[in-house]
C-alpha atoms as a PDB file:
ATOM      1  CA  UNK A   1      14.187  -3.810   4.214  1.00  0.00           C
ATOM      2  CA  UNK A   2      16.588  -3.117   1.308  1.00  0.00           C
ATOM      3  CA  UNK A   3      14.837  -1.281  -1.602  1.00  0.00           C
ATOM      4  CA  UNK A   4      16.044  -1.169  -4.917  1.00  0.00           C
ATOM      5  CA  UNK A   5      18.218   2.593  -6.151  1.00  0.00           C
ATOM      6  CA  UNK A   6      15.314   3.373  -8.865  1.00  0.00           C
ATOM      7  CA  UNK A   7      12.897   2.564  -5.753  1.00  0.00           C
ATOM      8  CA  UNK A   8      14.518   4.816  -3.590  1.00  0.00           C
ATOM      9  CA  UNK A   9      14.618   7.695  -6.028  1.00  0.00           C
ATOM     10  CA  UNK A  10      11.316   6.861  -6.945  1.00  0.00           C
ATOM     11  CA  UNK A  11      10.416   7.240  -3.371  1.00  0.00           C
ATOM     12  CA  UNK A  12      12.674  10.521  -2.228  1.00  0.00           C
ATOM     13  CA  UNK A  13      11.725  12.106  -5.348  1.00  0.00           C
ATOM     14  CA  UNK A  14       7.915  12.104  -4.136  1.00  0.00           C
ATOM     15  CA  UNK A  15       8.103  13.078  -0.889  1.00  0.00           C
ATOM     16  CA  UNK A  16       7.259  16.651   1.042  1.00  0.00           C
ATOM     17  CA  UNK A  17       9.143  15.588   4.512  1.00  0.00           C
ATOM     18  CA  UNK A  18      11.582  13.605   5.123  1.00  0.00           C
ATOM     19  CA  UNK A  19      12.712  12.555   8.846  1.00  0.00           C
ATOM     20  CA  UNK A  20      14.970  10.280  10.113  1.00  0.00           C
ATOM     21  CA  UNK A  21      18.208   9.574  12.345  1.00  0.00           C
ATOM     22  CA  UNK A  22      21.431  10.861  10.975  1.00  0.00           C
ATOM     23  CA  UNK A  23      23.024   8.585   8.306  1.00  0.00           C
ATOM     24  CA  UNK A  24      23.670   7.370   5.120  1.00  0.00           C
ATOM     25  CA  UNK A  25      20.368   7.186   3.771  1.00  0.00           C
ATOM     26  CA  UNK A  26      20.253  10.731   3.344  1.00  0.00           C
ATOM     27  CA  UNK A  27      22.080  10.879   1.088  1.00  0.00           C
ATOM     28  CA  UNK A  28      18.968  10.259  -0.695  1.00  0.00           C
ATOM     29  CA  UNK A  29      17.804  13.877  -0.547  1.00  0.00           C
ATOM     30  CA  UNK A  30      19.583  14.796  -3.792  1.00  0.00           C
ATOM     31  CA  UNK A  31      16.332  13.082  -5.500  1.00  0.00           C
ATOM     32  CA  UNK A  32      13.609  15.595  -3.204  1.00  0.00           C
ATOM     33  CA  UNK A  33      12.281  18.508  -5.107  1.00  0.00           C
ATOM     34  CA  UNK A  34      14.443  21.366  -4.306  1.00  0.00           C
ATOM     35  CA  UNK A  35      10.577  22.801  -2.359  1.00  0.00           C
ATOM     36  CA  UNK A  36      10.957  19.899   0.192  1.00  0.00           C
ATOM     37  CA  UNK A  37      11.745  19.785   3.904  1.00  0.00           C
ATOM     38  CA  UNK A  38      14.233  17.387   5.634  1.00  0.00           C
ATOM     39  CA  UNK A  39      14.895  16.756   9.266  1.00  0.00           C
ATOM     40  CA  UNK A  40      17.488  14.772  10.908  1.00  0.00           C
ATOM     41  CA  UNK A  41      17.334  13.332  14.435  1.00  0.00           C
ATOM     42  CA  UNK A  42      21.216  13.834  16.049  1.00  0.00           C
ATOM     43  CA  UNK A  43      22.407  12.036  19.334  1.00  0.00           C
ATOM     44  CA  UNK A  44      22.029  14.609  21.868  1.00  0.00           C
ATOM     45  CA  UNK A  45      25.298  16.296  22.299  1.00  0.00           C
ATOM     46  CA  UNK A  46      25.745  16.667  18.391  1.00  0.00           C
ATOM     47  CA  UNK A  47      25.346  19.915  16.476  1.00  0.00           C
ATOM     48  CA  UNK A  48      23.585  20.345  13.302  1.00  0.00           C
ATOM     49  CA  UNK A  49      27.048  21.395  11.450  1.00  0.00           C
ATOM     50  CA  UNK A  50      28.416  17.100  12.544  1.00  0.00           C
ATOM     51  CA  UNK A  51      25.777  15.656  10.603  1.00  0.00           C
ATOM     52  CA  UNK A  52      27.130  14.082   6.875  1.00  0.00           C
ATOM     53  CA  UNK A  53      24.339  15.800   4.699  1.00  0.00           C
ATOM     54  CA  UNK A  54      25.425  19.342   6.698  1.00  0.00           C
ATOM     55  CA  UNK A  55      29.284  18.472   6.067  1.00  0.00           C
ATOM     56  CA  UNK A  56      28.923  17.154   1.885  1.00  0.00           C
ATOM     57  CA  UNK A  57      26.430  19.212   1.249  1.00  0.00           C
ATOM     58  CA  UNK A  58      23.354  16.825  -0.073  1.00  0.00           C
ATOM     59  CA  UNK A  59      21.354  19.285   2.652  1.00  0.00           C
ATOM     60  CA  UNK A  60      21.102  21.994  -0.127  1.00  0.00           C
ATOM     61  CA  UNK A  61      19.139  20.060  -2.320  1.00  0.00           C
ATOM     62  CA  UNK A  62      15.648  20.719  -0.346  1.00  0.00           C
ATOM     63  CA  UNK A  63      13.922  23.853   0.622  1.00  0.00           C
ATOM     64  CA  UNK A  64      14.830  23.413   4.490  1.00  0.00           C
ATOM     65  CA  UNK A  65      17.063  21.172   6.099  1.00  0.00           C
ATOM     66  CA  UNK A  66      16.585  20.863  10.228  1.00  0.00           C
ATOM     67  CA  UNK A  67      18.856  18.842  13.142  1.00  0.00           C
ATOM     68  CA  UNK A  68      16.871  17.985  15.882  1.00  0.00           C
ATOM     69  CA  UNK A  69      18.955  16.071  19.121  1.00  0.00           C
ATOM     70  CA  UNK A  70      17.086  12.978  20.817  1.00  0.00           C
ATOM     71  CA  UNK A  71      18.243  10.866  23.464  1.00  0.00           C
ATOM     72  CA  UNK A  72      19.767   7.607  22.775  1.00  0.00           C
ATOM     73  CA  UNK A  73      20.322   4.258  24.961  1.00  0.00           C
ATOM     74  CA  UNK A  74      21.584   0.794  24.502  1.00  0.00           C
ATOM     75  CA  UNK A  75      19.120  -1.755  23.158  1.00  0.00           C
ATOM     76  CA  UNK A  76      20.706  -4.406  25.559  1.00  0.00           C
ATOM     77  CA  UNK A  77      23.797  -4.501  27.502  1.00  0.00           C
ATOM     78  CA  UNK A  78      26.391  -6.743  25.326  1.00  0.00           C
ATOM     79  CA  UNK A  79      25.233  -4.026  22.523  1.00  0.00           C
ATOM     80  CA  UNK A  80      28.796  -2.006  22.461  1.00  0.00           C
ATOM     81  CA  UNK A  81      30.953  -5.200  22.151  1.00  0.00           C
ATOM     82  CA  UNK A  82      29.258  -5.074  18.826  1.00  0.00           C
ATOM     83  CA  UNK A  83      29.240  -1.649  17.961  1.00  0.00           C
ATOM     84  CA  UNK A  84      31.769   0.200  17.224  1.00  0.00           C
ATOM     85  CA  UNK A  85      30.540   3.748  18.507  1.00  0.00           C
ATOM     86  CA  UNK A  86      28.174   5.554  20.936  1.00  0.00           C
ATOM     87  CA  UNK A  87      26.279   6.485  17.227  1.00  0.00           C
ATOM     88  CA  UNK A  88      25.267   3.467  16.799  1.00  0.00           C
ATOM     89  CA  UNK A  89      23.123   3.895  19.899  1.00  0.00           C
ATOM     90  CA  UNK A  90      19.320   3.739  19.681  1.00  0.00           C
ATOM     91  CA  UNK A  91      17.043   6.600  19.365  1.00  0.00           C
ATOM     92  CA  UNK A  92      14.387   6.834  22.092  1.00  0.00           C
ATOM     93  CA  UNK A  93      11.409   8.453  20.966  1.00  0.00           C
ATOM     94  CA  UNK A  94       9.400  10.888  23.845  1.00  0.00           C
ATOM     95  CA  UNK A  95       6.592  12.641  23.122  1.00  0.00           C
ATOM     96  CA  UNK A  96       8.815  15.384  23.371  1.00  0.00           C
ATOM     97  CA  UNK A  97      10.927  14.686  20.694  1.00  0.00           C
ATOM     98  CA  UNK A  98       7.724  13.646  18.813  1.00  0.00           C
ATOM     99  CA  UNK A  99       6.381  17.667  19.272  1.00  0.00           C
ATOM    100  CA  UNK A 100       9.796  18.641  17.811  1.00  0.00           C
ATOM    101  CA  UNK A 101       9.508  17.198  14.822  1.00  0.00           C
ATOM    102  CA  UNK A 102       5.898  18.493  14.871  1.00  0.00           C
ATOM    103  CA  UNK A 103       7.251  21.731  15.379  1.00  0.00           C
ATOM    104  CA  UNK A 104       9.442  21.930  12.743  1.00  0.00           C
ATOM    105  CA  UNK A 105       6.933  19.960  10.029  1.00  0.00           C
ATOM    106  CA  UNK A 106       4.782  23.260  11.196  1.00  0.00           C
ATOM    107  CA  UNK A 107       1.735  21.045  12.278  1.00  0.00           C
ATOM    108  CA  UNK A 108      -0.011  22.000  15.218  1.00  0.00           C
ATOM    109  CA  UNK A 109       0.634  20.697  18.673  1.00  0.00           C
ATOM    110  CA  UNK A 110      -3.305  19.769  19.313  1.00  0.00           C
ATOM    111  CA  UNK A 111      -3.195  17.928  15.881  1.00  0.00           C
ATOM    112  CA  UNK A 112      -0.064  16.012  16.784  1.00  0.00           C
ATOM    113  CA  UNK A 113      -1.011  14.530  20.225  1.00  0.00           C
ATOM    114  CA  UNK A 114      -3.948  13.443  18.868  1.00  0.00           C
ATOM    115  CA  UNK A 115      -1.649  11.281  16.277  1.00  0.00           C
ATOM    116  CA  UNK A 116       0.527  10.246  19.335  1.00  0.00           C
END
């Protein structure tokens, strides 16, 4: 889904949390009120300090800015004759990386499962 820039302001710009995988699109954060929290899910083996937001900057516009590393895999084999890098690989989502993010949004563990 492509939205629209005003859309995407529109929508940055009204959130409390933001979470995501590591990329462009957080770029967006320079629209969050300064008391908001973003968190970006890294390939395992990344630091915090390798993500783009970290590097330019765009981080310090919200209140808290966290890395949190996930495992990746291939969607299907032929998938890296397509791709140029191992960062293009998938995110897999555990309950364990679920609780993370949990974690870090400081919402209870009990509470969280029971969204799982």
């Amino acid at each position: 889904m492509v939205l629209a820039l005003p859309e995407q302001v529109r929508l940055f710009a009204g959130a409390h949390t933001v979470v995501g995988p590591v990329g462009s699109g957080f770029t967006n954060l320079i629209f969050m009120q300064p008391t908001a929290v973003a968190i970006e899910i890294l390939q395992a083996g990344q630091v915090g300090s390798s993500s783009w937001q970290f590097q330019y900057g765009t981080c310090q516009a919200v209140a808290a800015h966290w890395t949190i590393a996930a495992d990746t895999m291939r969607a299907w084999e032929g998938a890296k004759s397509i791709r140029s890098h191992s960062a293009d690989d998938d995110i897999v989502v555990t309950e364990e990386l679920a609780l993370k993010i949990c974690d870090k949004m400081r919402v209870s563990p009990c509470m969280c499962q029971q969204r799982l």
